[in-house]
C-alpha atoms as a PDB file:
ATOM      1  CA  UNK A   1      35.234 -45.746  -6.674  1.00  0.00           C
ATOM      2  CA  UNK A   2      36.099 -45.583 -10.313  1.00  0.00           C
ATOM      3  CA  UNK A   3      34.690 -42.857 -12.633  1.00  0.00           C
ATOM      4  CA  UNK A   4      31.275 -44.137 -13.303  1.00  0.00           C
ATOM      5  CA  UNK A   5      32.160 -47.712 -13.481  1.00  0.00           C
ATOM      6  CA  UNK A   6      28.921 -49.434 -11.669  1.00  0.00           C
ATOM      7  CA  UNK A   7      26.976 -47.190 -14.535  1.00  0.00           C
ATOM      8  CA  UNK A   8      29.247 -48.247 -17.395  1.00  0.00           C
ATOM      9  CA  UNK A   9      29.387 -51.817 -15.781  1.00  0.00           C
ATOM     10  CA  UNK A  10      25.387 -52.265 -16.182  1.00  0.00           C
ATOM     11  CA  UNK A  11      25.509 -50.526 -19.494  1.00  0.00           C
ATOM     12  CA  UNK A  12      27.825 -53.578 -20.636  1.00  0.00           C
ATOM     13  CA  UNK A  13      25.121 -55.773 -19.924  1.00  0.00           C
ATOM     14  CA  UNK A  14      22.455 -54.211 -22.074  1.00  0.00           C
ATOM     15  CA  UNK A  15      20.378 -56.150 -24.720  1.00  0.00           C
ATOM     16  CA  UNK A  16      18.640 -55.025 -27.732  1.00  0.00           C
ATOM     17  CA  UNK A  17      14.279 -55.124 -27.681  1.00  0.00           C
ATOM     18  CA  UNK A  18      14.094 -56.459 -31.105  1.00  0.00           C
ATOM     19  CA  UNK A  19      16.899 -58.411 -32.949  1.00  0.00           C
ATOM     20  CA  UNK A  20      15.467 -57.878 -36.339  1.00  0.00           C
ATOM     21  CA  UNK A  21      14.783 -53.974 -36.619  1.00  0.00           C
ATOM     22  CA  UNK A  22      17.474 -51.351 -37.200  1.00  0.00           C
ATOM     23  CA  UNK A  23      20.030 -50.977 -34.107  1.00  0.00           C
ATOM     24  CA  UNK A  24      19.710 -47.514 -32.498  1.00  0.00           C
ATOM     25  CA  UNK A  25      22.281 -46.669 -29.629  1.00  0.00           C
ATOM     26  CA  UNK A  26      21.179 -43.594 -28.000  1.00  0.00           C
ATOM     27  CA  UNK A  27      24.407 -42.814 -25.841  1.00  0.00           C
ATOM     28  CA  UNK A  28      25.452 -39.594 -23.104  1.00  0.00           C
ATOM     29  CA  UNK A  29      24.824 -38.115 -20.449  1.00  0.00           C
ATOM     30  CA  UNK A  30      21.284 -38.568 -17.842  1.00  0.00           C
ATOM     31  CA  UNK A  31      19.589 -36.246 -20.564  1.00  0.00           C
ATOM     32  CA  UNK A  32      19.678 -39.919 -22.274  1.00  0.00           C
ATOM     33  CA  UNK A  33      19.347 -41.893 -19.621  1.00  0.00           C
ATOM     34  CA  UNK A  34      16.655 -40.385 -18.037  1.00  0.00           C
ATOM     35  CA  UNK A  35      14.364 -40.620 -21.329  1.00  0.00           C
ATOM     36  CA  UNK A  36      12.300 -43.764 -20.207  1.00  0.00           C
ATOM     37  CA  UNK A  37      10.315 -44.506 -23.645  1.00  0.00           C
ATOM     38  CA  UNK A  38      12.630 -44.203 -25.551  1.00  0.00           C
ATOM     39  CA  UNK A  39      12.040 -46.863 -27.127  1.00  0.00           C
ATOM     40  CA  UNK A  40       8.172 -46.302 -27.715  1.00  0.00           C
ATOM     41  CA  UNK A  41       9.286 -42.758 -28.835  1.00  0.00           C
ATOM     42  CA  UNK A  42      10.466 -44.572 -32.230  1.00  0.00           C
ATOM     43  CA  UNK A  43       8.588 -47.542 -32.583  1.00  0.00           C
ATOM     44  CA  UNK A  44      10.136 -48.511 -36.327  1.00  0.00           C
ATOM     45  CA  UNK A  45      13.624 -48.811 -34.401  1.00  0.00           C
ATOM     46  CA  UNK A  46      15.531 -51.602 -32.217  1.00  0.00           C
ATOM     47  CA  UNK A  47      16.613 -48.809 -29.456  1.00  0.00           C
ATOM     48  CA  UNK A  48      18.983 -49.337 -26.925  1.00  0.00           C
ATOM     49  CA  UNK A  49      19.797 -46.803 -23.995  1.00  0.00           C
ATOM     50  CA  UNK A  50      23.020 -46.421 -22.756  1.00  0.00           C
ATOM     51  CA  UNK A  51      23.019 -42.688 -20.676  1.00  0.00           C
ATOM     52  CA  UNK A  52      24.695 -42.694 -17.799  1.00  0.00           C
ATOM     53  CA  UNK A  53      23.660 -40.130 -15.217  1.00  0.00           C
ATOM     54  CA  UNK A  54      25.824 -36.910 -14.773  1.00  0.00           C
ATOM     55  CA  UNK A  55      28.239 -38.288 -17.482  1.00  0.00           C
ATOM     56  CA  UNK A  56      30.367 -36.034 -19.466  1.00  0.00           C
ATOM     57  CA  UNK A  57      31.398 -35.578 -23.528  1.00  0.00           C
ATOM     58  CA  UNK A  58      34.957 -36.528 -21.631  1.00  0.00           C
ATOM     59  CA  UNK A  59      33.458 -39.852 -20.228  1.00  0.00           C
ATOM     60  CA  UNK A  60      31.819 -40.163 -23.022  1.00  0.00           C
ATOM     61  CA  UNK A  61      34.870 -40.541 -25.056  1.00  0.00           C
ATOM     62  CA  UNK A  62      36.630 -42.290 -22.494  1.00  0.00           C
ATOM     63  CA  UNK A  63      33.745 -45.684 -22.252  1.00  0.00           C
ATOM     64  CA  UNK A  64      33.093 -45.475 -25.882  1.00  0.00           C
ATOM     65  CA  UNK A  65      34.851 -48.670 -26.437  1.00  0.00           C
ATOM     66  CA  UNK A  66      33.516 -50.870 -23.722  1.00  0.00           C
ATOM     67  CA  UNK A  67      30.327 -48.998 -23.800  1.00  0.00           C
ATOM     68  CA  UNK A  68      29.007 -48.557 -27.574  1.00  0.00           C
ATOM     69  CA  UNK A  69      31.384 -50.671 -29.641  1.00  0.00           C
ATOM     70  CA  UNK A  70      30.327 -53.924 -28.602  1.00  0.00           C
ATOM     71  CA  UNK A  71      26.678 -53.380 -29.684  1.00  0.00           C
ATOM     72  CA  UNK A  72      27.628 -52.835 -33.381  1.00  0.00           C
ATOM     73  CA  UNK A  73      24.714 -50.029 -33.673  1.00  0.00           C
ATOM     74  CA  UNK A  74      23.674 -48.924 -37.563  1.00  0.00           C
ATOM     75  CA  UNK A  75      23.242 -45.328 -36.031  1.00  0.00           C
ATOM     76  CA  UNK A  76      24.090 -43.602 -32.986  1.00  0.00           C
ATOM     77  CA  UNK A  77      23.040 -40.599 -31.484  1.00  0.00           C
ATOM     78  CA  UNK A  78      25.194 -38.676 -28.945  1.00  0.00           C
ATOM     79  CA  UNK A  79      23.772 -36.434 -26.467  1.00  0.00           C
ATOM     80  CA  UNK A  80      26.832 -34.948 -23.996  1.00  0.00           C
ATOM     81  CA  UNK A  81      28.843 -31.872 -23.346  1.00  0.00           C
ATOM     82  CA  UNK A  82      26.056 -30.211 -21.112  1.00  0.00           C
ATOM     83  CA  UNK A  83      27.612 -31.437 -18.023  1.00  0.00           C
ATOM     84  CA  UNK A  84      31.292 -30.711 -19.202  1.00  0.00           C
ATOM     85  CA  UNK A  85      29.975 -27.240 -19.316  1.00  0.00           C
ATOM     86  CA  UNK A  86      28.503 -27.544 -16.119  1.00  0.00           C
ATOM     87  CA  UNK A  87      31.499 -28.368 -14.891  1.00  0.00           C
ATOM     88  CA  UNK A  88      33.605 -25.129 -15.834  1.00  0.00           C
ATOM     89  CA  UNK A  89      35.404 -26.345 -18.841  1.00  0.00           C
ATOM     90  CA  UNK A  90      35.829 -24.246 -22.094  1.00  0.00           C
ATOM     91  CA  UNK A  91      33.903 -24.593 -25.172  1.00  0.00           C
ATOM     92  CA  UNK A  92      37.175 -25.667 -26.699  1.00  0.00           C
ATOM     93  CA  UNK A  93      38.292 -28.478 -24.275  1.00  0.00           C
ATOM     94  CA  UNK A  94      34.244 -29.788 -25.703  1.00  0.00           C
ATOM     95  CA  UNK A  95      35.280 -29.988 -28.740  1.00  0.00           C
ATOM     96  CA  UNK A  96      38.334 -31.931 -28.189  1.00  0.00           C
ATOM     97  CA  UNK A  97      36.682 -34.326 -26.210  1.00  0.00           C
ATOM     98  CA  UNK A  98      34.165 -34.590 -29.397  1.00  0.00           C
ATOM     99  CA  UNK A  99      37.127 -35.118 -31.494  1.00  0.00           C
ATOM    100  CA  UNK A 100      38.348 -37.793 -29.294  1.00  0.00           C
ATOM    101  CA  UNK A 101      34.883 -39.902 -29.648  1.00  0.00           C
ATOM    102  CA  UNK A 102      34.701 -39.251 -33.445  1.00  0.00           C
ATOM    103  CA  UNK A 103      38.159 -40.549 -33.934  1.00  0.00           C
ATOM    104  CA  UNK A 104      37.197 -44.087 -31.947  1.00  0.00           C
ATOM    105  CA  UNK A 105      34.259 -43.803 -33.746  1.00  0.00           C
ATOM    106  CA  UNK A 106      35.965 -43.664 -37.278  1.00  0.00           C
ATOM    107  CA  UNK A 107      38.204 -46.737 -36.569  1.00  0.00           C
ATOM    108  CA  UNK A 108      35.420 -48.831 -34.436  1.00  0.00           C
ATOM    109  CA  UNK A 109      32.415 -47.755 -36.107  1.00  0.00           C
ATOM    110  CA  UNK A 110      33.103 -46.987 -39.845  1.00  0.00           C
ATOM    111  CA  UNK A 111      29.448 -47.945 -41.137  1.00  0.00           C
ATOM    112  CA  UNK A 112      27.450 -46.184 -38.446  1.00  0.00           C
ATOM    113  CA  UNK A 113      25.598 -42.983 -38.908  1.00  0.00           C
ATOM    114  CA  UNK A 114      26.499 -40.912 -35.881  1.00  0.00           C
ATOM    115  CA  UNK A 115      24.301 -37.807 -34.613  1.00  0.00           C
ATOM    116  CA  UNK A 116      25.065 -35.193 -32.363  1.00  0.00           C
ATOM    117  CA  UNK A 117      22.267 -33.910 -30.446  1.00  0.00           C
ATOM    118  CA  UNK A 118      23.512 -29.792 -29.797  1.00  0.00           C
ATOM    119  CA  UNK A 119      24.097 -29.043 -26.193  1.00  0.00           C
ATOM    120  CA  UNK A 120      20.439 -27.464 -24.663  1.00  0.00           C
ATOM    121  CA  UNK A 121      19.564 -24.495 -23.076  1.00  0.00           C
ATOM    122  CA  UNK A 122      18.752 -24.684 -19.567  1.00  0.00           C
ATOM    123  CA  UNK A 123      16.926 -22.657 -17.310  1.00  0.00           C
ATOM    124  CA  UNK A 124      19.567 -23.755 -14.434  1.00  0.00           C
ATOM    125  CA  UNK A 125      22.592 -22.861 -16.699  1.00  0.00           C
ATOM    126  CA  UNK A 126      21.443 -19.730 -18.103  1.00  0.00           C
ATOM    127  CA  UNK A 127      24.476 -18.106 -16.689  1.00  0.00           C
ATOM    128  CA  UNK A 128      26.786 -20.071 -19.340  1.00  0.00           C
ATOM    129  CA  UNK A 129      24.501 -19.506 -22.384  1.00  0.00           C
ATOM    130  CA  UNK A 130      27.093 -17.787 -24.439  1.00  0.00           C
ATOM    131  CA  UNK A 131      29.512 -20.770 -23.373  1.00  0.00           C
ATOM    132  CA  UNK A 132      26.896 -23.387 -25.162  1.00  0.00           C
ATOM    133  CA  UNK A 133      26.185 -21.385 -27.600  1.00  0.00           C
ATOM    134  CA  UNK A 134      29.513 -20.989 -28.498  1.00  0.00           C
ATOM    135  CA  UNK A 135      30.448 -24.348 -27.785  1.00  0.00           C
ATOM    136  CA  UNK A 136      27.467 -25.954 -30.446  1.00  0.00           C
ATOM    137  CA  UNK A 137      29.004 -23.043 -32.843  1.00  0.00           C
ATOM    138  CA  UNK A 138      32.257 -24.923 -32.853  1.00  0.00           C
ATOM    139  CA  UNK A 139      30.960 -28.280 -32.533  1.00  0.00           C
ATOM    140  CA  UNK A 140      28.742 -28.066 -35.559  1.00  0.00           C
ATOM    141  CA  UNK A 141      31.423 -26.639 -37.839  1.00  0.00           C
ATOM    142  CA  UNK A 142      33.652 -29.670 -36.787  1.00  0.00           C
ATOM    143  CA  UNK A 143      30.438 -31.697 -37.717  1.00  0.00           C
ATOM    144  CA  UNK A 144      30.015 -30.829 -41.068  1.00  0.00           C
ATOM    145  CA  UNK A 145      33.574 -31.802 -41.860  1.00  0.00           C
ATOM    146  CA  UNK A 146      33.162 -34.937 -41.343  1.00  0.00           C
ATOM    147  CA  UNK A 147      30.348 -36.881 -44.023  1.00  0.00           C
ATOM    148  CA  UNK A 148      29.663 -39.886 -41.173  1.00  0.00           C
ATOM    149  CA  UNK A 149      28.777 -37.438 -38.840  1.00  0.00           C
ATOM    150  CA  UNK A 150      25.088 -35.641 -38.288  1.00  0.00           C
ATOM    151  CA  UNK A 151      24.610 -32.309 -36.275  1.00  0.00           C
ATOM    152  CA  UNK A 152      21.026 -31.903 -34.543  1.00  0.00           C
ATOM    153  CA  UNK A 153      19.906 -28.668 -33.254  1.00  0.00           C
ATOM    154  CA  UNK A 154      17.353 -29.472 -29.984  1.00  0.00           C
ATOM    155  CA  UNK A 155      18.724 -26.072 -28.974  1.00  0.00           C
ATOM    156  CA  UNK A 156      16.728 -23.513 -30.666  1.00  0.00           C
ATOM    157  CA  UNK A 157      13.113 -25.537 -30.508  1.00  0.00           C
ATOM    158  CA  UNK A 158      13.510 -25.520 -27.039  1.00  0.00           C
ATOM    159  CA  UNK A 159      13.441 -21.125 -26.881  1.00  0.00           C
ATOM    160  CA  UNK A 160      10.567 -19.221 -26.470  1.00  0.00           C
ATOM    161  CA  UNK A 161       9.595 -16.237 -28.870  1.00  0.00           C
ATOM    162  CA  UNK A 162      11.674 -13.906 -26.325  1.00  0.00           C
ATOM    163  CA  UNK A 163      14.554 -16.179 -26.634  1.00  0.00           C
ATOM    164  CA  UNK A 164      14.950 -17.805 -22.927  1.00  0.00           C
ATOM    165  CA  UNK A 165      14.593 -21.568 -22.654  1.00  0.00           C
ATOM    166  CA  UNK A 166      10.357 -22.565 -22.583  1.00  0.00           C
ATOM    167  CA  UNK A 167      10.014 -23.665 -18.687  1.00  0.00           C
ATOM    168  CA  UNK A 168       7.581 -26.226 -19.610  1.00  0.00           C
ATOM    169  CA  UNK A 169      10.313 -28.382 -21.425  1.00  0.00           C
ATOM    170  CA  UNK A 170      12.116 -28.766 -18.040  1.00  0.00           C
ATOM    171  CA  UNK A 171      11.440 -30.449 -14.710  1.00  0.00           C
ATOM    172  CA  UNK A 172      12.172 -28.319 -11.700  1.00  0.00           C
ATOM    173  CA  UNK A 173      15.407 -28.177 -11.365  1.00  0.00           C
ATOM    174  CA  UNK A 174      15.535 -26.213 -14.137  1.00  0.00           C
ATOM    175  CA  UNK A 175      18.070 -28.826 -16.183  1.00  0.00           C
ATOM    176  CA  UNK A 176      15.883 -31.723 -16.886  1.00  0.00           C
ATOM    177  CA  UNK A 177      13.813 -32.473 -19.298  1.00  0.00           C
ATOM    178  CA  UNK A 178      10.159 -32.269 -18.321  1.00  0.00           C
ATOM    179  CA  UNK A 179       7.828 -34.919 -20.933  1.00  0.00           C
ATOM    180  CA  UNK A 180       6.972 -31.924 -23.206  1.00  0.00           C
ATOM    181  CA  UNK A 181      10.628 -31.360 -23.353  1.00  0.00           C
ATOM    182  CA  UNK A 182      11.430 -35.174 -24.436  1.00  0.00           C
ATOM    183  CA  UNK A 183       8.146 -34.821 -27.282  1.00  0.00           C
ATOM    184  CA  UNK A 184      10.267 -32.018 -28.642  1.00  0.00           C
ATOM    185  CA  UNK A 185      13.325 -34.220 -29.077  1.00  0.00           C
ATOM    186  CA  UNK A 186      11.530 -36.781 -30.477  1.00  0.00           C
ATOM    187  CA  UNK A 187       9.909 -34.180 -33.027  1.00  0.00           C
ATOM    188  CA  UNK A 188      13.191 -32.529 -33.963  1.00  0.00           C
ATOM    189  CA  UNK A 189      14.979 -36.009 -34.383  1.00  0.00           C
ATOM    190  CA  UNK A 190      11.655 -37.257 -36.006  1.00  0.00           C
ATOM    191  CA  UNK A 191      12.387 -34.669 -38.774  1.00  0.00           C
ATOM    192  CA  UNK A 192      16.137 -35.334 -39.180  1.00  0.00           C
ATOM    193  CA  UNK A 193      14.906 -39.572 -39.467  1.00  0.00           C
ATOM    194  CA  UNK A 194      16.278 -38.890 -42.865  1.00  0.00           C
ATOM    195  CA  UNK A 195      19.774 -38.303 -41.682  1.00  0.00           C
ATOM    196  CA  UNK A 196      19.867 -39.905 -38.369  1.00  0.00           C
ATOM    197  CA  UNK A 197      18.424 -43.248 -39.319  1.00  0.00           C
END
């Protein structure tokens, strides 16, 4: 079985709610995929889903082409990395899979707005907290290099007044995002609408 190719092969498929209203590709990992209204989150947008569960910023980079590009969005917002993470890989190795996208995105995409939701804190990956803090420390200077590119922070709205991640944002795996947790990302991108959209 290929690397997430039954995913990436339904995500090809895809159609857009409204054909009129602004195209919105939310694309990453099953932090994306797994937000169901989406689409009723932002009303005043045509929103299209394309998470794929357990993806990575690597895989990411790797489908953007037959994934994204062929849906022509006006914005897109990126949430990946987590998993890469997850997975043991540096903060550095992140960012070069970041680079990777935002180069395909520069020659594909050169009208779209592109926003980069920061890597979250989880309850289940407290034990790599300095890694994704780090790693969202290098990411968003890279970021704000670049003028087509937007960096997000969902990571500090998402601490508690002691610091660790708020347990009610999370389902209980601890990695998740519970409904509360998704009503903070749509706050936090809900005041960046200025920059995202």
């Amino acid at each position: 079985m290929f690397w997430f190719e039954d995913e990436v092969k339904s995500l090809e498929k895809k159609k857009f709610l409204d054909p009129l209203k602004k195209k919105i590709v939310f694309y990453g990992s099953s932090s994306i995929r797994l937000w169901g209204d989406i689409a009723a989150s932002f009303p005043d947008y045509n929103i299209l889903n394309l998470g794929f569960g357990g993806s990575t910023l690597a895989a990411c980079a790797w489908y953007f082409e037959r994934v994204v590009v062929p849906y022509h969005p006006q914005s897109l917002i990126i949430y990946a990395g987590d998993n890469d993470l997850g997975d043991g890989r540096h903060p550095e190795e992140v960012l070069l899979f970041l680079v990777a996208l935002m180069e395909k995105a520069s020659l594909s995409l050169k009208d779209a707005n592109v926003s980069f939701l920061s890597v979250k804190p989880s309850i289940a990956r407290w034990d790599i907290i300095d890694r994704i803090r780090y790693t969202n420390q290098i990411i968003q200077k890279e970021i704000h290099a670049r003028s087509q590119w937007h960096y997000i922070d969902v990571f500090t709205p998402m601490l508690d007044a002691n610091g660790y991640p708020r347990k009610e944002l999370f389902q209980e795996d601890g990695l998740h995002l519970s409904v509360k947790g998704y009503q903070v990302w749509q706050e936090v991108i809900g005041q960046n609408s200025h920059i995202i959209f």
